[in-house]
Protein backbone atom coordinates (compact mmCIF):
# COMPACT_ATOMS: atom_id res chain seq x y z
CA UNK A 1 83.30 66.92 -35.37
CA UNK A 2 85.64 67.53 -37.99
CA UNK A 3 85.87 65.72 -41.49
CA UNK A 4 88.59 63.96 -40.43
CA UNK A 5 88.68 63.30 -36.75
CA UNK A 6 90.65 61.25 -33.95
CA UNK A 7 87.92 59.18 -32.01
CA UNK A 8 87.72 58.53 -28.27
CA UNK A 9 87.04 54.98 -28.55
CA UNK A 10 87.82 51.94 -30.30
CA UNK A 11 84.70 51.17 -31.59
CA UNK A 12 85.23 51.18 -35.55
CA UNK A 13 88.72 49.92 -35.64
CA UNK A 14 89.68 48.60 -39.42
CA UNK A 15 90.11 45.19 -40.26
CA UNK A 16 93.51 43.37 -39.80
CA UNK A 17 95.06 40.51 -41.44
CA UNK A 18 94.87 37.40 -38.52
CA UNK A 19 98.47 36.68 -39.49
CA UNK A 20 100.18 39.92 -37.84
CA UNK A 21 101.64 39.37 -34.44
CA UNK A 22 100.18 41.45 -32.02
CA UNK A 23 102.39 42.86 -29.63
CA UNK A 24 102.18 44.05 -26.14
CA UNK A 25 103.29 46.55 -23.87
CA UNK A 26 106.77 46.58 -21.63
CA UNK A 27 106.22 48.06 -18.34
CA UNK A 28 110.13 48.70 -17.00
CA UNK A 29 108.67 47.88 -13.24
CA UNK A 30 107.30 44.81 -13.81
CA UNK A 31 108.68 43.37 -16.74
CA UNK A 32 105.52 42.09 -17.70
CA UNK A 33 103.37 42.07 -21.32
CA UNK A 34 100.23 43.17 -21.26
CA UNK A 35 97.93 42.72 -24.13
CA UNK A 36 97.82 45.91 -26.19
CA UNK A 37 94.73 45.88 -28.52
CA UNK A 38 94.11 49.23 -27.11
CA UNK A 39 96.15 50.78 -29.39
CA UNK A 40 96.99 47.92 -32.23
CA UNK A 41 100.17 47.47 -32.59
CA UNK A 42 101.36 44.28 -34.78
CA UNK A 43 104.38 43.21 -36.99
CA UNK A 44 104.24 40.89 -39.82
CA UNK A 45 106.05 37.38 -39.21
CA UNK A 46 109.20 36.96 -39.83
CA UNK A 47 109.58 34.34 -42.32
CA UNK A 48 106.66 36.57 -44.42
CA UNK A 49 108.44 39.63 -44.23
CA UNK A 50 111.12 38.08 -46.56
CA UNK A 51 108.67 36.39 -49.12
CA UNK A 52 109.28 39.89 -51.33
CA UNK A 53 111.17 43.32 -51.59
CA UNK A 54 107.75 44.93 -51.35
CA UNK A 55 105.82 44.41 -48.43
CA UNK A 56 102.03 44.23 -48.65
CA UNK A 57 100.24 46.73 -46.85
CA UNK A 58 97.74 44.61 -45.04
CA UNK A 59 101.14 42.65 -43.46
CA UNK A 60 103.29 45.87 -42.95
CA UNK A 61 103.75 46.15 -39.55
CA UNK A 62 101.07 48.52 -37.59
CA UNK A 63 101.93 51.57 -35.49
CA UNK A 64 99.62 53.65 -33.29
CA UNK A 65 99.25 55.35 -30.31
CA UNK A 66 95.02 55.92 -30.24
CA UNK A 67 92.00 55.01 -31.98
CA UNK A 68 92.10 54.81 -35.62
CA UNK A 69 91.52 58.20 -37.09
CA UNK A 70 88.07 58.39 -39.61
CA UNK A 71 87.14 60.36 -42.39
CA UNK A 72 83.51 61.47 -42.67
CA UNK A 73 84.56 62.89 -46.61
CA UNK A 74 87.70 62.14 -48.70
CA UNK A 75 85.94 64.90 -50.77
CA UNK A 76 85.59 67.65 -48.26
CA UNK A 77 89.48 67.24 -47.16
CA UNK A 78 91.77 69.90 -46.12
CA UNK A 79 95.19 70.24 -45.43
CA UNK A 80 97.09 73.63 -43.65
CA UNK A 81 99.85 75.05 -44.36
CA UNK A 82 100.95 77.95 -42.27
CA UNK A 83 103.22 79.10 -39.52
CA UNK A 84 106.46 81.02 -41.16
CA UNK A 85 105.18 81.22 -44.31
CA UNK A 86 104.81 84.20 -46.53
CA UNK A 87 101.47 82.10 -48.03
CA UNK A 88 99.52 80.15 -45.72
CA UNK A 89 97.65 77.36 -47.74
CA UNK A 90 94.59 75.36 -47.33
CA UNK A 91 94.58 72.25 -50.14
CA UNK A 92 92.14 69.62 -50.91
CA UNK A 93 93.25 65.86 -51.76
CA UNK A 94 92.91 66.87 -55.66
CA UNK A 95 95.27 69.90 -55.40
CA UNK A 96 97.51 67.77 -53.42
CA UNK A 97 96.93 64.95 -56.49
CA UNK A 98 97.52 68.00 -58.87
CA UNK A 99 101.18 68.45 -58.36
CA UNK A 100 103.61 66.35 -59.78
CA UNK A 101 103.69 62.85 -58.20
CA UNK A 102 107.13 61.49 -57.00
CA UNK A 103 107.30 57.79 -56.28
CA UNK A 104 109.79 56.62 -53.50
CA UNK A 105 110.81 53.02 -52.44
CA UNK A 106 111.77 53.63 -48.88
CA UNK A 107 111.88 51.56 -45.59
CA UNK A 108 110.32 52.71 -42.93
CA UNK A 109 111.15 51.17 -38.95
CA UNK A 110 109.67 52.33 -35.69
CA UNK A 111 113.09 52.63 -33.11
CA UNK A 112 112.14 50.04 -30.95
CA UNK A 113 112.26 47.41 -33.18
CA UNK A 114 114.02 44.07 -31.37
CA UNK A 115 113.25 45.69 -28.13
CA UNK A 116 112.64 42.59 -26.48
CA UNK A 117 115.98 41.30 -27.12
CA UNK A 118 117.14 44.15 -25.38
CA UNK A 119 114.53 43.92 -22.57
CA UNK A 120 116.37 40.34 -21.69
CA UNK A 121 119.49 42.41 -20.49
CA UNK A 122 117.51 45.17 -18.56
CA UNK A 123 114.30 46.20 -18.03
CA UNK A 124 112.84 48.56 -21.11
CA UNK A 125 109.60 50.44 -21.38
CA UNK A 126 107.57 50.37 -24.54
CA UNK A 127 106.03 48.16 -27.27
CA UNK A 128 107.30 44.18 -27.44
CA UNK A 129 108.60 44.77 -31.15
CA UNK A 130 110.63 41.19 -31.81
CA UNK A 131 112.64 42.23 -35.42
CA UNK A 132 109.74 42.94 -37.54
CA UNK A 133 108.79 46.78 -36.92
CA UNK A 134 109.60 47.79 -40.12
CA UNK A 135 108.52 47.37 -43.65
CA UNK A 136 109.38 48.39 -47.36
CA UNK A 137 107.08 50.10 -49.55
CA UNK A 138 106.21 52.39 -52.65
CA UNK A 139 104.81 55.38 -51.39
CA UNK A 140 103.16 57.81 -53.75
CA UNK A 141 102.37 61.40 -53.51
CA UNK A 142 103.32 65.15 -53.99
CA UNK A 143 107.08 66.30 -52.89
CA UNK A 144 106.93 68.50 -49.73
CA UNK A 145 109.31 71.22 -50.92
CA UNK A 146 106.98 71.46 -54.10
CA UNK A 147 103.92 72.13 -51.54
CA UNK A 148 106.12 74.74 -48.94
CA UNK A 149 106.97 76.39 -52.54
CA UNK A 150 103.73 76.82 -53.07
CA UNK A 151 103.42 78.67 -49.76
CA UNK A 152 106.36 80.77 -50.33
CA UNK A 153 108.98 79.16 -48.59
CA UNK A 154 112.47 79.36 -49.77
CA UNK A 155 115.78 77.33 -48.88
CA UNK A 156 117.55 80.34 -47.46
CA UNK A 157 115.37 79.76 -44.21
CA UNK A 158 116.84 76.50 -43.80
CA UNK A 159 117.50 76.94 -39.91
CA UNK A 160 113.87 76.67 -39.56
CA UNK A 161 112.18 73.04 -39.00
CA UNK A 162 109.10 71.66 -40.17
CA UNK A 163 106.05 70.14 -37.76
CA UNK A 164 103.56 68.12 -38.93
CA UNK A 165 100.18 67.28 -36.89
CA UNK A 166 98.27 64.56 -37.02
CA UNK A 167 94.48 64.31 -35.65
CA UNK A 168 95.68 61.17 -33.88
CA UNK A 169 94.57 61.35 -30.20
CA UNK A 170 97.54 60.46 -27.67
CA UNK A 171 97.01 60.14 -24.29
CA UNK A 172 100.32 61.45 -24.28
CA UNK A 173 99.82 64.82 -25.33
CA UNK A 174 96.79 65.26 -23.24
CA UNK A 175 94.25 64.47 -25.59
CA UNK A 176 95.91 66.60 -28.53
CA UNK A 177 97.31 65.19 -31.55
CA UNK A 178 100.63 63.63 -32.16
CA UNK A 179 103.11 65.72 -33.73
CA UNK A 180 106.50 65.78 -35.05
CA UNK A 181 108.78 67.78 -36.67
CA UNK A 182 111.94 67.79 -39.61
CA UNK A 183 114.53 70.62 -40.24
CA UNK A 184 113.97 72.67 -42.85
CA UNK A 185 117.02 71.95 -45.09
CA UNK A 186 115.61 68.19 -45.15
CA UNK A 187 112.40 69.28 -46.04
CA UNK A 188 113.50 71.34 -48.80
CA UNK A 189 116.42 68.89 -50.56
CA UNK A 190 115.09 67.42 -53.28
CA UNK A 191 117.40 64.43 -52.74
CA UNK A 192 115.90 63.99 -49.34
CA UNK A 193 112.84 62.30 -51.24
CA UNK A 194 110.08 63.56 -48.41
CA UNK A 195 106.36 63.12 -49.68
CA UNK A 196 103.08 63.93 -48.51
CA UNK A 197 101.57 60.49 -49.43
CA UNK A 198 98.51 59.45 -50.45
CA UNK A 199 99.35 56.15 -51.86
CA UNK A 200 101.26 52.95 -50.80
CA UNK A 201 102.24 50.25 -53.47
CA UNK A 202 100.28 51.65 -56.07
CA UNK A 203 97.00 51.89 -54.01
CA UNK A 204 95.37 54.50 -51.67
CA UNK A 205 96.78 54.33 -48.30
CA UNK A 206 94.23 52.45 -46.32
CA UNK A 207 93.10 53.81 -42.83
CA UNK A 208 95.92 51.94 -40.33
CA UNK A 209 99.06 53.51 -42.62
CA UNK A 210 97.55 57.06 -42.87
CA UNK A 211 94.36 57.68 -44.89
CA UNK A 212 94.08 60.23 -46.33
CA UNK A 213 97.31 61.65 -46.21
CA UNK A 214 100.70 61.05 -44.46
CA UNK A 215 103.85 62.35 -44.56
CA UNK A 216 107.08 59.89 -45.45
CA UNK A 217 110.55 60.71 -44.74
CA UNK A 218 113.08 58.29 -45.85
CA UNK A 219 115.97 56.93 -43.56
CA UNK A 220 114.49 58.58 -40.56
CA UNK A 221 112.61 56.36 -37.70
CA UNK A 222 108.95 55.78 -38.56
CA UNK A 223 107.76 58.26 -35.64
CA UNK A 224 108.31 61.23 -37.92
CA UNK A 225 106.67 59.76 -40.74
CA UNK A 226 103.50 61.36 -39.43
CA UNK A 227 99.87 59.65 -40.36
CA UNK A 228 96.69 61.49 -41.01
CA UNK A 229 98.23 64.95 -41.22
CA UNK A 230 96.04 67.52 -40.91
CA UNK A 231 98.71 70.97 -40.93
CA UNK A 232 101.84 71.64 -41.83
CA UNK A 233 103.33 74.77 -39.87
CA UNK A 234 106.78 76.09 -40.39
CA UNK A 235 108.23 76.95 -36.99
CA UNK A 236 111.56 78.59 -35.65
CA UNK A 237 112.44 75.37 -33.48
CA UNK A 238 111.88 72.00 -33.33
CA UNK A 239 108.52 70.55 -32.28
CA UNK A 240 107.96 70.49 -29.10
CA UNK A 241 105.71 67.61 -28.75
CA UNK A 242 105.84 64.65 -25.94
CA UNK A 243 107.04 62.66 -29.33
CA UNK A 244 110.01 64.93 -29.79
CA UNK A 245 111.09 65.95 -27.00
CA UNK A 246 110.22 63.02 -24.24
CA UNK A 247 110.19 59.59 -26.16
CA UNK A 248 112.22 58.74 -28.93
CA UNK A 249 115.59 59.33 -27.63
CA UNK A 250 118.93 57.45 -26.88
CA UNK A 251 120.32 57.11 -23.58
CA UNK A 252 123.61 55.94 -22.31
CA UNK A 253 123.21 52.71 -20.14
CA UNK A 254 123.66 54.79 -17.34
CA UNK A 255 120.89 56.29 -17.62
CA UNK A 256 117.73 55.09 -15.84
CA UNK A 257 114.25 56.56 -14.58
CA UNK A 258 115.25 58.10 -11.60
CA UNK A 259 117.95 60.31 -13.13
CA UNK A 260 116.66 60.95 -17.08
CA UNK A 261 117.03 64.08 -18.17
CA UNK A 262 115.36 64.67 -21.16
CA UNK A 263 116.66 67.91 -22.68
CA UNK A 264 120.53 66.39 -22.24
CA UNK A 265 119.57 64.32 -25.76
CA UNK A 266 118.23 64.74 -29.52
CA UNK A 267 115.64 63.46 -30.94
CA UNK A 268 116.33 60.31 -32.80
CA UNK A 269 116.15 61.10 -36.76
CA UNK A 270 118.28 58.92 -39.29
CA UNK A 271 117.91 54.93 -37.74
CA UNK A 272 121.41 53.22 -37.84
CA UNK A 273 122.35 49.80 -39.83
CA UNK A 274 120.11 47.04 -39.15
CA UNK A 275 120.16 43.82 -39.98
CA UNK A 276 118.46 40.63 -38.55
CA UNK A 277 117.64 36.85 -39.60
CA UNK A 278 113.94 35.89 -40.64
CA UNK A 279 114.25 32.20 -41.54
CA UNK A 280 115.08 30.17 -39.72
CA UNK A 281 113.64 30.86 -36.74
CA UNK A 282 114.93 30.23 -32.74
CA UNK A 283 114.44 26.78 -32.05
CA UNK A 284 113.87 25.45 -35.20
CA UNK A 285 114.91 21.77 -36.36
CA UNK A 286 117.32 20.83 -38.67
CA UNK A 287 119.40 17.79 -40.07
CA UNK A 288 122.72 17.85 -40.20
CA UNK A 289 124.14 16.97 -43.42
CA UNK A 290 121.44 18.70 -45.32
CA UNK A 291 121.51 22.37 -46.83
CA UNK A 292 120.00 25.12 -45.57
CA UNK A 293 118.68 28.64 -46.82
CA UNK A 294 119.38 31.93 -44.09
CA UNK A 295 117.25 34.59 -45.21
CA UNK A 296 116.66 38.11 -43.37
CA UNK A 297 116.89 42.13 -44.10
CA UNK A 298 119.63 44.63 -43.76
CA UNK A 299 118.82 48.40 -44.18
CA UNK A 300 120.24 51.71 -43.19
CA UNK A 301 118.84 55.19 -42.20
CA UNK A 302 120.15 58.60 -44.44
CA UNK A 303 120.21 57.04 -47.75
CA UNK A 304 123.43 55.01 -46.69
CA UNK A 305 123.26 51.68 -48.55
CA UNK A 306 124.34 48.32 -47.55
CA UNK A 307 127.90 47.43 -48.13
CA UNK A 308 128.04 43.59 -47.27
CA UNK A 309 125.99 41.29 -44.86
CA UNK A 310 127.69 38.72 -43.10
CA UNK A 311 126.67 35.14 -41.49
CA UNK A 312 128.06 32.83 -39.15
CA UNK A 313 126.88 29.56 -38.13
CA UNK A 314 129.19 28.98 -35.07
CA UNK A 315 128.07 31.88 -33.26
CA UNK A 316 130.49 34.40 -34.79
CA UNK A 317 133.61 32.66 -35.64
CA UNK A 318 134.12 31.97 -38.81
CA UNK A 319 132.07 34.06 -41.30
CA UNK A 320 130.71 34.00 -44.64
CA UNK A 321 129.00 37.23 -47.30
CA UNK A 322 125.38 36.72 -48.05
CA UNK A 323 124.05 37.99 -51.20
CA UNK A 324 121.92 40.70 -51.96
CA UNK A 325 119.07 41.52 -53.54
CA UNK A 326 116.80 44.25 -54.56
CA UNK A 327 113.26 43.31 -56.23
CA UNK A 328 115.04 40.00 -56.56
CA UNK A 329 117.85 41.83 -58.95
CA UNK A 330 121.43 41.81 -57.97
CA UNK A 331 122.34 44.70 -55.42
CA UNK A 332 125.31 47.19 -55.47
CA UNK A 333 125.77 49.64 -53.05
CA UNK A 334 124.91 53.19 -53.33
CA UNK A 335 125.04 52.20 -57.58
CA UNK A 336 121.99 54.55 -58.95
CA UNK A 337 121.05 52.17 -61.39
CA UNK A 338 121.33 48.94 -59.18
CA UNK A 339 119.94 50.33 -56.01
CA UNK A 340 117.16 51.84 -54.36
CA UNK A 341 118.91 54.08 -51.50
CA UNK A 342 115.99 54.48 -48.87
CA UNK A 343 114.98 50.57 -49.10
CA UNK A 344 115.97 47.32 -47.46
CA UNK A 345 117.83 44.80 -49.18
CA UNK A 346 117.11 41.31 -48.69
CA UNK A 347 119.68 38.79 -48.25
CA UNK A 348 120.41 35.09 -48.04
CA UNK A 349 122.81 32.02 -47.57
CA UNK A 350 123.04 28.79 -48.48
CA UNK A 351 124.56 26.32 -45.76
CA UNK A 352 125.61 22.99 -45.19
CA UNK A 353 125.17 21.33 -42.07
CA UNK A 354 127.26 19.49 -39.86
CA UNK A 355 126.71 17.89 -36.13
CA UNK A 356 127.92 20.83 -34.64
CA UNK A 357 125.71 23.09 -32.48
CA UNK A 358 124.63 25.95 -34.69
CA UNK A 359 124.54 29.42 -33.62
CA UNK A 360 123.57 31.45 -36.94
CA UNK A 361 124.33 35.46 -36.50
CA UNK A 362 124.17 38.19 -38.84
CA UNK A 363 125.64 41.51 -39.23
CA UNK A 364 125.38 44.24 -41.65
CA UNK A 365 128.07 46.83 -43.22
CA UNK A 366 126.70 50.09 -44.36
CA UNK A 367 128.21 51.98 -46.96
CA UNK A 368 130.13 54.47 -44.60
CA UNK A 369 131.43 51.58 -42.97
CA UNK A 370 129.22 51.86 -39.69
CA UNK A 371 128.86 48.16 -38.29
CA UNK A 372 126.68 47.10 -35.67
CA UNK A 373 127.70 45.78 -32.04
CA UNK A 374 128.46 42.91 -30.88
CA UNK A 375 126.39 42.79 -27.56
CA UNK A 376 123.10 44.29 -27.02
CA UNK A 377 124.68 45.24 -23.73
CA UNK A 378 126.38 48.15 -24.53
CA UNK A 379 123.73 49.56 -26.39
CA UNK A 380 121.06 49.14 -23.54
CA UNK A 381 118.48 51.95 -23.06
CA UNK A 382 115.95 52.12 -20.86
CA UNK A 383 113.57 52.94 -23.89
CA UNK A 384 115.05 49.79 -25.89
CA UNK A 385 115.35 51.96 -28.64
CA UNK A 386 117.84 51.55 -31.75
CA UNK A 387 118.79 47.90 -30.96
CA UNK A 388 121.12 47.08 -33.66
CA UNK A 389 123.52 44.31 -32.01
CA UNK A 390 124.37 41.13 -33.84
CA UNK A 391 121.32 39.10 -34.43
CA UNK A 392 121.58 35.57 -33.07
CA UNK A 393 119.41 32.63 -33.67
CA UNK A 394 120.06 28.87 -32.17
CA UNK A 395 119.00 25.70 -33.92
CA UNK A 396 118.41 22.52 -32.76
CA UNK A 397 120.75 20.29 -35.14
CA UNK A 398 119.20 16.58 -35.42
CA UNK A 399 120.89 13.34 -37.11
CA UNK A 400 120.27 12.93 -40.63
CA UNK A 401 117.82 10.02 -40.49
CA UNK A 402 115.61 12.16 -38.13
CA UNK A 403 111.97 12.91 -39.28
CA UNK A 404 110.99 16.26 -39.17
């Protein structure tokens, strides 16, 4: 048994905070949900994730596909490097604490977050994520092209790719670990902002978001954002992992389980604009004649920030800009000194209401002009990845006088 090791069971999971929504499992045959404490997976509410730019770790939503790794030693540590390097490397938590620390503010998302509204058109396989598989943080650790440096590695080998393995246990790989992998060139930019991270909003990671170490790439879907790396090999191709190369991928509606072909696509990398409405939620009441507050998120994979966000309350008419913020600050696009390019922005709206039924939808602008769709229909995948269609929520509208 290894210092840091991927158990077999789920005896000595890690607290959780009783507020996360657990989610549950999409089986494309059935249609069903099936309770899936075994892995946790969870996303914060809604309404919560909004409350501020940074979200708290115990609330950020939770990812995983086995039994919480464990850590016999923080002390006793090691990470690899090796593969096509002219230096293979094996560094403790303090050498890793050694190099200079870079700070980045960056969003990460799994792909299937809102797959159940896209599970309502067709059936999907995969985790129930509603819209809150994602969360904002400041991540802390050493820059990965400062640690391949130190191995030797050199930008003029930028064909190459980088894989990173975890000792997370996936029934998917056969027991092995999950891995996944980033090209070279991205590794290597500077202005691509990729850490090895051993700290998340100014604290140590705890054990659900990677303890001891993870890696965090910005504007790319959280399944490359490996946790609880272990090695770091530079390789001549792209990973070849289940996670790479048979999940993770987008699919023309066309395409369904009997004819999938899995080397006709790419991996996913940079997730496109998102943007969805946290308060209110589906359902809820309101009065009419009284003012309301919409509140959600709009972010946008590569770095690309958010050009506008706009809301409708009659279901897409007629349509009004939101404002934006940034750690409650004013934001302006792709502005260095008014913008954090790898985070979220948060966004809201004041209303007034009338008798009218209300239909409130929101849609995001990046800023190189990609929009989202209209209907989750043309978007459909049978992995109900990448669901970036309008976001709709209904309200009941009561009379005035009405107690609520």
């Amino acid at each position: 048994m290894g210092v840091l090791y991927g158990p077999k069971s789920y005896e000595n999971e890690p607290h959780r905070d009783p507020s996360l929504i657990e989610n549950a499992v999409l089986l494309p045959l059935l249609q069903n949900y099936f309770p899936s404490q075994e892995p946790f997976n969870a996303e914060t509410p809604p309404k919560a994730l909004v409350r501020s730019f940074v979200t708290p770790e115990d609330l950020f939503y939770k990812r995983n596909h086995g039994p919480i790794p464990v850590i016999d030693d923080p002390n006793n540590y090691r990470l690899e490097i090796g593969g096509l390097v002219p230096g293979p490397l094996s560094l403790s938590l303090q050498d890793l604490r050694n190099l200079p620390k870079h700070t980045v503010t960056a969003t990460l998302q799994c792909a299937g977050n809102r797959r159940t509204a896209m599970s309502k058109v067709r059936k999907v396989k995969g985790v129930g994520w509603a819209i809150s598989a994602l969360g904002n943080a400041v991540w802390g650790g050493a820059r990965l092209h400062d640690v391949l440096e130190l191995a030797g590695v050199r930008q003029e080998s930028s064909k190459r790719h980088v894989e990173f393995s975890s000792v997370d246990v996936c029934k998917e790989e056969n027991g092995g670990p999950y891995k996944a992998s980033i090209p070279l060139s991205q590794a290597m930019s500077p202005e691509a902002e990729v850490i090895l991270a051993y700290e998340m909003n100014g604290k140590e990671l705890n054990r659900d978001h990677g303890f001891p170490l993870r890696v965090v790439v910005p504007g790319v879907i959280g399944a490359r954002s490996v946790k609880w790396l272990t090695e770091i090999k530079v390789i001549e191709e792209e990973c070849q992992g289940f996670f790479m190369q048979k999940d993770y991928k987008m699919f023309p509606p066309t395409v369904d389980w009997d004819n999938i072909n899995w080397n006709s696509r790419r991996p996913l990398m940079d997730f496109p604009v998102q943007c969805a409405i946290c308060s209110p939620a589906e359902g809820d009441l309101v009065k009419a004649g009284s003012k309301m507050k919409i509140q959600g998120y709009a972010v946008s994979g590569g770095g690309r920030g958010i050009e506008r966000v706009d809301v409708s309350v009659d279901g897409g008419k007629t349509w009004q800009e939101a404002q934006r913020f940034q750690d409650d600050k004013e934001y302006i696009a792709d502005n260095p000194e008014k913008c954090k390019r790898f985070a979220w922005v948060l966004w809201e709206l004041t209303v007034e209401l009338t008798n009218s039924p209300l239909e409130v939808v929101a849609k995001a602008v990046d800023a190189a002009a990609n929009i989202q769709p209209e209907d989750v229909s043309s978007i459909w995948n049978l992995r109900g990845v990448l669901n970036t269609s309008w976001h709709r929520v209904k309200l009941n509208v009561v009379p005035p006088q009405s107690k609520l």
